[in-house]
Structure formats: structure tokens, C-alpha cells
N, C-alpha and C. Protein backbone atom coordinates (compact mmCIF):
# COMPACT_ATOMS: atom_id res chain seq x y z
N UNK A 1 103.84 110.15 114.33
CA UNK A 1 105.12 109.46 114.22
C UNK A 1 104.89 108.13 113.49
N UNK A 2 106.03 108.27 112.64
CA UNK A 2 105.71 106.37 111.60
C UNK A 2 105.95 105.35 112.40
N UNK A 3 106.17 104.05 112.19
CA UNK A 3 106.15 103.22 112.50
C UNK A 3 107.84 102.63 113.33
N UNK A 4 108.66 103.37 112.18
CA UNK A 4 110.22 102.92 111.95
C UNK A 4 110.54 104.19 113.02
N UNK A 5 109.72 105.04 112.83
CA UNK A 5 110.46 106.14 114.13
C UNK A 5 110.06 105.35 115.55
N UNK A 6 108.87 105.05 115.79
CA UNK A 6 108.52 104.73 117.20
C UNK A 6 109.52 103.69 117.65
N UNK A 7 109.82 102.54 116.41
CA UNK A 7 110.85 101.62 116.79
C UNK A 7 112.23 102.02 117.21
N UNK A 8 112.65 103.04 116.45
CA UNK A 8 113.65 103.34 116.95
C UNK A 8 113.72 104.16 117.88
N UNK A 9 112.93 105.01 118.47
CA UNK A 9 112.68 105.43 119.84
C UNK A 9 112.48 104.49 121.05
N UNK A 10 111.50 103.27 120.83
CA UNK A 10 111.42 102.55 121.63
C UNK A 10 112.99 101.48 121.89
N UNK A 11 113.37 101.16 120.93
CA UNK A 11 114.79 100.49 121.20
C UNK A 11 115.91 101.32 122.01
N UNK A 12 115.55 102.80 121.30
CA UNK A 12 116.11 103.61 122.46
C UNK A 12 116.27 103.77 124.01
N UNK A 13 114.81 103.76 123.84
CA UNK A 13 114.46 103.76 125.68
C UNK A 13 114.83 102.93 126.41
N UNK A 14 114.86 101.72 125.41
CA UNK A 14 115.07 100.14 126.30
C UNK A 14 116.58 99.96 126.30
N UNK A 15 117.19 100.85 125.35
CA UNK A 15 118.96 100.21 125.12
C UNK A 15 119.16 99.05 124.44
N UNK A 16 118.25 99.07 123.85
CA UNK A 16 118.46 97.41 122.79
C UNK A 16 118.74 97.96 121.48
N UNK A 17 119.64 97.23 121.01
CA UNK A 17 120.23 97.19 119.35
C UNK A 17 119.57 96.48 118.21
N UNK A 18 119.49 96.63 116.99
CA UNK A 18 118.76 95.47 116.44
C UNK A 18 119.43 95.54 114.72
N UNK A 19 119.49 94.48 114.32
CA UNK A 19 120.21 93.70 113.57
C UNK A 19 119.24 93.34 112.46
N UNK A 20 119.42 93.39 111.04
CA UNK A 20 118.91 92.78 109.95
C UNK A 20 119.07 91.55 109.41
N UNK A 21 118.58 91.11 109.09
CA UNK A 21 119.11 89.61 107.95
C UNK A 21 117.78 89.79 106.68
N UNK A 22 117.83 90.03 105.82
CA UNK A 22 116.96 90.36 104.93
C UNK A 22 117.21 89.87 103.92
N UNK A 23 116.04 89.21 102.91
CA UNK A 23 116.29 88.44 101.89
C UNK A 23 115.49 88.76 100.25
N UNK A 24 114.20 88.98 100.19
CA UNK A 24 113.65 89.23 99.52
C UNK A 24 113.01 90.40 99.53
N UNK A 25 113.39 90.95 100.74
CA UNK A 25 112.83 92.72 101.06
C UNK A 25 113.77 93.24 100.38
N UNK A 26 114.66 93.00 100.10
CA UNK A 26 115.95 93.51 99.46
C UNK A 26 116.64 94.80 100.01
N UNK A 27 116.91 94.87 101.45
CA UNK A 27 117.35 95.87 102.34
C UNK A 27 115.87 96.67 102.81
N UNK A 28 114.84 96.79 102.24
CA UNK A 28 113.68 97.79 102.23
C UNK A 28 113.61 98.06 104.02
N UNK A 29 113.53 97.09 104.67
CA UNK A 29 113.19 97.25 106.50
C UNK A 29 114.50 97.92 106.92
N UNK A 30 115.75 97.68 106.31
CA UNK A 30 116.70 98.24 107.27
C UNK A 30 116.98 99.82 106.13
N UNK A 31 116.06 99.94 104.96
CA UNK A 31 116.50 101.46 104.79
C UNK A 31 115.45 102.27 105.67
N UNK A 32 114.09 101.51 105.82
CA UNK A 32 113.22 102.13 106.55
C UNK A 32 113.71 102.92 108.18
N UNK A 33 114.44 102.18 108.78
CA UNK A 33 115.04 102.10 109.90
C UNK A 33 116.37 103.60 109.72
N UNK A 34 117.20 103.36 108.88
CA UNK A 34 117.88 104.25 108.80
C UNK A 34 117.48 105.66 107.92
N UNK A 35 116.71 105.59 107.46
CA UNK A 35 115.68 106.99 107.39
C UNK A 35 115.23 107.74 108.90
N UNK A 36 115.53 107.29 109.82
CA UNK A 36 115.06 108.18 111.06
C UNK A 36 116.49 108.26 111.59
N UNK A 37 116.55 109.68 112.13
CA UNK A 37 117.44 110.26 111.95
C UNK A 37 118.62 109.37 113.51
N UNK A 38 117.89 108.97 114.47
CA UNK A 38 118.55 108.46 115.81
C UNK A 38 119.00 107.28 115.33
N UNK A 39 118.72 106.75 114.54
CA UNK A 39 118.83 105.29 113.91
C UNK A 39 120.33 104.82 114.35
N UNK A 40 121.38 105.36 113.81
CA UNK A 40 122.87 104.81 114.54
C UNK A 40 123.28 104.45 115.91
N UNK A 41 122.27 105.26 117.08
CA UNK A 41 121.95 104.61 118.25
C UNK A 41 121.68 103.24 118.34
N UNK A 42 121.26 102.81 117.40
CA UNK A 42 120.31 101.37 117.66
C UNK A 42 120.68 100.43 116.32
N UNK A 43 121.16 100.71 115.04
CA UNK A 43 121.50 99.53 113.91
C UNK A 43 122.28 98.83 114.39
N UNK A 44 122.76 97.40 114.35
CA UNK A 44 124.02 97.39 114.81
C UNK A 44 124.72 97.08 113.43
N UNK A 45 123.77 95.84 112.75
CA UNK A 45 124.29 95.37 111.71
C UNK A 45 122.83 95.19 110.75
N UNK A 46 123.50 94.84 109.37
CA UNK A 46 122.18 94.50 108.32
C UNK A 46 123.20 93.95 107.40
N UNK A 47 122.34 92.52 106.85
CA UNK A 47 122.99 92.38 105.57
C UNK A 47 121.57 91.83 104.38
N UNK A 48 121.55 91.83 103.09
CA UNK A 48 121.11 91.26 102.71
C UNK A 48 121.42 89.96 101.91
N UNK A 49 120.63 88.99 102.12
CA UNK A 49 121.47 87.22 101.35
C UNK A 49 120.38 87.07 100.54
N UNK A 50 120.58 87.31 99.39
CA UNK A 50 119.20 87.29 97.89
C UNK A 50 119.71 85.67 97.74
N UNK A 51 121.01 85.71 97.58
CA UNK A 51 120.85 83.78 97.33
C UNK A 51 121.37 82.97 98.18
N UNK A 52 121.13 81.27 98.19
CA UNK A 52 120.59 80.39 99.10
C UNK A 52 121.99 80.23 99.43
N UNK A 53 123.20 80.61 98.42
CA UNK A 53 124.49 80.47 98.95
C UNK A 53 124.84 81.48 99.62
N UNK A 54 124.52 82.78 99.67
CA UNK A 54 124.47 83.75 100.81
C UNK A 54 124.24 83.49 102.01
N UNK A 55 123.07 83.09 102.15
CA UNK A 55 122.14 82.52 103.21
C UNK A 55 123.50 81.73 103.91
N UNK A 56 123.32 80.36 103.17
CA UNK A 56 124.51 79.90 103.80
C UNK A 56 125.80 80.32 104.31
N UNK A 57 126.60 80.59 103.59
CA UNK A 57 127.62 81.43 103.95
C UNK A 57 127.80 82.49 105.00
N UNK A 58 126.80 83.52 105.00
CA UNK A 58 126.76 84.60 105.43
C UNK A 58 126.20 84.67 107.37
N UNK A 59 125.39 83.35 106.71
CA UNK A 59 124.08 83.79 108.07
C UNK A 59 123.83 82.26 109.01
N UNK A 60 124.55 80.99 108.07
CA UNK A 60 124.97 79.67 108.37
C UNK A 60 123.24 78.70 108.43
N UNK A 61 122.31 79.46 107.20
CA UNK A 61 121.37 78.66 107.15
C UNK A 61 121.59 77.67 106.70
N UNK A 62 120.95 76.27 106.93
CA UNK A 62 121.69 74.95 106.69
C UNK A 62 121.00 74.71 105.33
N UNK A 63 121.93 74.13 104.22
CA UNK A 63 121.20 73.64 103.02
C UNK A 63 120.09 72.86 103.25
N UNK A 64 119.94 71.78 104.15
CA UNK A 64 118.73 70.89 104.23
C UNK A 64 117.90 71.61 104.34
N UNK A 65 117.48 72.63 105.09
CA UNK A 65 116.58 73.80 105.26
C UNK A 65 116.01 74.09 103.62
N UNK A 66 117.05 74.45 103.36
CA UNK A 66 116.62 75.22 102.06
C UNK A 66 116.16 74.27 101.21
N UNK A 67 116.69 73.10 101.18
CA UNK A 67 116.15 72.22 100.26
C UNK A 67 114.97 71.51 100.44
N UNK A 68 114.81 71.55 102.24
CA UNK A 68 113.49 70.96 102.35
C UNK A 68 111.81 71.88 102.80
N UNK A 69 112.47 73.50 102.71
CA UNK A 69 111.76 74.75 103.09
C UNK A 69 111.31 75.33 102.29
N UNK A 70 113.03 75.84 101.38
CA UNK A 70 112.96 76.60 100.46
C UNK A 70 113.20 78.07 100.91
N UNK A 71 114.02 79.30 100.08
CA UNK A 71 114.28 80.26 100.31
C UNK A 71 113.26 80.97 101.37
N UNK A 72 112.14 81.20 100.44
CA UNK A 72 110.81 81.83 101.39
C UNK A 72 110.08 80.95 102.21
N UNK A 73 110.97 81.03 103.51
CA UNK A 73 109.21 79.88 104.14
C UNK A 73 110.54 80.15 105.68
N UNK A 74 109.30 80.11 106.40
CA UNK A 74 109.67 80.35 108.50
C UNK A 74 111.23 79.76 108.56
N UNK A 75 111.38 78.83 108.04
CA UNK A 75 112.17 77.99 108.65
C UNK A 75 113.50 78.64 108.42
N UNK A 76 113.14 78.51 107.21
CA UNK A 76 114.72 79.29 106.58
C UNK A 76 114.90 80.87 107.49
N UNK A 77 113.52 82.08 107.31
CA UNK A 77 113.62 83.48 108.07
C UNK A 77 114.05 82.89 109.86
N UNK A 78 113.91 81.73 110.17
CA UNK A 78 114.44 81.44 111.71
C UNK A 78 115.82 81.53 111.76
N UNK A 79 116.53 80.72 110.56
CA UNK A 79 117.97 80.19 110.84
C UNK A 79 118.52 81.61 110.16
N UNK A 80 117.77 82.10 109.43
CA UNK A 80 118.60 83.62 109.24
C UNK A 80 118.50 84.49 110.39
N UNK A 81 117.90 84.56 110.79
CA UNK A 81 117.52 85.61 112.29
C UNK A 81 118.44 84.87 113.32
N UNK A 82 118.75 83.49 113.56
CA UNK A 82 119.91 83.02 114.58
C UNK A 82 120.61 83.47 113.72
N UNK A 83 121.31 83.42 112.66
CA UNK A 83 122.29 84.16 112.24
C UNK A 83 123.08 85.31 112.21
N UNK A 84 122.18 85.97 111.87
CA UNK A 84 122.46 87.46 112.25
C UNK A 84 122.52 87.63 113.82
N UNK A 85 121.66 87.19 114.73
CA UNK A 85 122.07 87.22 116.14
C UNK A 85 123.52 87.12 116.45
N UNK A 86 123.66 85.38 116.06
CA UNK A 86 125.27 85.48 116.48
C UNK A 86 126.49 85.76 115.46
């Protein structure tokens, strides 16, 4: 069993949902995810934000972030992941 199947079996078992925010993968983790076939049990949402006004907009990463992080770097993948949470 791959990797993206066990996850979605295991989210299964537990009843937990799980959510994307993806930026430079360019959807790649959440097509991985929906390649197994139980997958609609468990996606809830996915989006991808390629730019920093996406980000913003979409997912409410704060410009200072970006300006003092930059697209690729923790800080910014944090405030996108609270994002997509709420």
C-alpha cells in the first residue's frame, strides 16, 4: 500500500478530514490524495495560491510575512495551513 492510500485509510479510521493549502506543489499532494479511491470520505477542501496575492486573499497570509519570509519559507506554509483550517 502507497503512502497516500495508508493516509487515507488512517484518516478514515480516526474520522478526521483533511484540507490542502498548496503553493508551489501546484495541487501535486492533493491529486496524490484523490487518486485513492476512499478519498471523498476524508478531502474536505484544497486550494492552490501560486501568488502572494492568493495567499493573501484566499488563505489571509499577512503581507508582512511575505515580505519579511517570502513565498517559500515556514512562516508563510504556517499562516497558509491556519488558513485553510479556518
Amino acid at each position: 500500500m502507497n503512502a497516500e492510500s495508508r493516509l487515507v485509510y488512517k484518516l478514515i479510521e480516526k474520522g478526521y478530514t483533511i484540507s490542502c493549502a498548496e503553493s508551489c506543489t501546484g495541487g501535486k499532494v492533493t491529486a496524490a490524495i484523490v487518486d485513492v479511491a476512499d478519498a471523498s470520505n476524508v478531502l474536505n477542501a484544497s486550494i492552490v495560491t501560486y501568488s502572494n496575492e492568493a495567499k493573501m486573499h484566499y488563505l489571509n497570509v499577512s503581507d508582512s510575512t511575505l515580505e519579511q519570509y517570502g513565498a517559500v519559507s515556514e512562516e508563510t506554509a504556517y499562516e497558509m495551513a491556519k488558513g485553510i483550517a479556518n
